[in-house]
C-alpha atoms as a PDB file:
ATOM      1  CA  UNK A   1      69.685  -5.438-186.800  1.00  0.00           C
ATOM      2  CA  UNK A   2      66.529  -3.996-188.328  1.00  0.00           C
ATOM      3  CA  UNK A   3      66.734  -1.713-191.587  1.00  0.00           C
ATOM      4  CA  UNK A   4      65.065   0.751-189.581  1.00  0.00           C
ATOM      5  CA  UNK A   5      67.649   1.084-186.642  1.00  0.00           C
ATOM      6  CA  UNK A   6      70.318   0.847-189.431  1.00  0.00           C
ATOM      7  CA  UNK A   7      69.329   3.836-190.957  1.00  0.00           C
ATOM      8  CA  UNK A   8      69.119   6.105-187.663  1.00  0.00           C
ATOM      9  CA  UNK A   9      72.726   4.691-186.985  1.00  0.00           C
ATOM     10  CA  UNK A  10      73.703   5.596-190.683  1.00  0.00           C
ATOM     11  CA  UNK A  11      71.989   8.996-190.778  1.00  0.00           C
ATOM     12  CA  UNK A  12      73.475   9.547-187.048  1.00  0.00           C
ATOM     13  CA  UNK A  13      77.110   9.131-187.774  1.00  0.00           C
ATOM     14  CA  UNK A  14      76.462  11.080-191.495  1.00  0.00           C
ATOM     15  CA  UNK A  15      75.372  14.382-189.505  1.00  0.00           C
ATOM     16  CA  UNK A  16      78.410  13.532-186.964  1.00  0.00           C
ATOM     17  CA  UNK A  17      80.962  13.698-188.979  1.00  0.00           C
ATOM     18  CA  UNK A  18      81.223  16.248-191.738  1.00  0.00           C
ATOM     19  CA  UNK A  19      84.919  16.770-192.240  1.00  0.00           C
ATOM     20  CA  UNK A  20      85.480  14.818-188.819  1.00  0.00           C
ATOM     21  CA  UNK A  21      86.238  11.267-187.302  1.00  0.00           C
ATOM     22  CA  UNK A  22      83.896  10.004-184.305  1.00  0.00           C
ATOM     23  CA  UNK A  23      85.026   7.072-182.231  1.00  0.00           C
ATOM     24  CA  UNK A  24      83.122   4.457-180.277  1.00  0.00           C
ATOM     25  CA  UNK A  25      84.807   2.928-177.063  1.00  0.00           C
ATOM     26  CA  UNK A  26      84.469  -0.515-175.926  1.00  0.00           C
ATOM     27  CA  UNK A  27      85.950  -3.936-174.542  1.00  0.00           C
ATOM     28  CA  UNK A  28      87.943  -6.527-176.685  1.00  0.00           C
ATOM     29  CA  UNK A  29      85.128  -8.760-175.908  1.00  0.00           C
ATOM     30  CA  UNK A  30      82.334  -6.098-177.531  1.00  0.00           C
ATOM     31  CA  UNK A  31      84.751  -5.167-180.716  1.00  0.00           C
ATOM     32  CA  UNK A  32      84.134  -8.628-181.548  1.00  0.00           C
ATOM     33  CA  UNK A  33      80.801  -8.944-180.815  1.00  0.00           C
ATOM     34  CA  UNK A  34      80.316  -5.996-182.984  1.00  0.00           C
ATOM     35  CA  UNK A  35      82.478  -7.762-185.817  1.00  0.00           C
ATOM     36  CA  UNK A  36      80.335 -10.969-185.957  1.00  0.00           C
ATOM     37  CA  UNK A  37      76.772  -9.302-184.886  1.00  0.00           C
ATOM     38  CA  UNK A  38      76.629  -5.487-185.821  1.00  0.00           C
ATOM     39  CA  UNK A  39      76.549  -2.799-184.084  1.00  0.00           C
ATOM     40  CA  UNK A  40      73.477  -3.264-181.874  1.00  0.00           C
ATOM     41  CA  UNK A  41      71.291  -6.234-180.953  1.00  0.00           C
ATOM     42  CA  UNK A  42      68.203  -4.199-179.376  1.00  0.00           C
ATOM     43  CA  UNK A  43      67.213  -7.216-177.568  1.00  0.00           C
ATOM     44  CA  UNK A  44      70.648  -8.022-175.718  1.00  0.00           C
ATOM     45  CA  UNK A  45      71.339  -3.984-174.679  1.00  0.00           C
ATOM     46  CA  UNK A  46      69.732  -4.580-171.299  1.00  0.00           C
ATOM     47  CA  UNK A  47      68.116  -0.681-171.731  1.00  0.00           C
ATOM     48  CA  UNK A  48      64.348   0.186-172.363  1.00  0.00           C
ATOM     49  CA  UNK A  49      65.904   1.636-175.625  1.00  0.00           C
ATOM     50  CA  UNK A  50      68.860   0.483-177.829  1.00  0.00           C
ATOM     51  CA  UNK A  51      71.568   3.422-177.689  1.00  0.00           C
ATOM     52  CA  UNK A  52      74.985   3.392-179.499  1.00  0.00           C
ATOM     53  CA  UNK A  53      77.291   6.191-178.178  1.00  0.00           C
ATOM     54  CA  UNK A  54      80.098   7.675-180.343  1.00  0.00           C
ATOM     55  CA  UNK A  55      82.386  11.066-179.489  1.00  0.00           C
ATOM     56  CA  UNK A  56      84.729  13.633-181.729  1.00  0.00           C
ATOM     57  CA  UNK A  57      87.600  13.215-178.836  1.00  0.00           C
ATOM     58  CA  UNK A  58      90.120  10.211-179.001  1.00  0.00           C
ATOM     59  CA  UNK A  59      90.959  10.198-175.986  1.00  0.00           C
ATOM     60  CA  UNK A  60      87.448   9.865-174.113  1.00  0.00           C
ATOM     61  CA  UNK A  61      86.951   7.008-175.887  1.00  0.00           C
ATOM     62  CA  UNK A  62      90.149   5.507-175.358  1.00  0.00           C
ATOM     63  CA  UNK A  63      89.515   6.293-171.528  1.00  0.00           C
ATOM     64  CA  UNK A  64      86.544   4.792-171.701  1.00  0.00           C
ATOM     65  CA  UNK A  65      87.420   1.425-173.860  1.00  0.00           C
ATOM     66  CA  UNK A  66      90.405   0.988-171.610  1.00  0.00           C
ATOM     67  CA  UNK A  67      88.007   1.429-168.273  1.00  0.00           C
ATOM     68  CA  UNK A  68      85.715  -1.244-170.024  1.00  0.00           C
ATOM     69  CA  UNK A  69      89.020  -3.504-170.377  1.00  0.00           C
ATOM     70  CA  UNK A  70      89.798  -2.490-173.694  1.00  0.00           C
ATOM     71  CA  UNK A  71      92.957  -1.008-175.433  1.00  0.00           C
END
């Protein structure tokens, strides 16, 4: 990941959460693609532009992690 994109994702998440927690849903599969690669390979996203997506509510991204196979 590029120091660049690391920074929007840093400076992102900063404004996000305040006194707050933000969750990101996914698969088993991605969670450990994220452990051994990052957050975001822009090349392997399959978009025109790399996008990360996070939320304030638990449970949307718990819908959505479980709809993507996750827990």
């Amino acid at each position: 990941m590029t120091p660049h994109i690391n920074k929007i994702i840093f400076e992102s998440v900063k404004r996000a959460l305040s006194d707050e927690f933000i969750y990101h849903g996914t698969s088993k599969g991605a969670a450990l693609n994220i452990q051994r690669n990052g957050f975001l390979k822009p090349n392997n996203t399959g978009e025109e532009q790399p996008s990360i997506y996070f939320t304030k509510h638990f449970d949307y991204a718990k819908h959505y992690a479980i709809s993507k196979g996750g827990k």
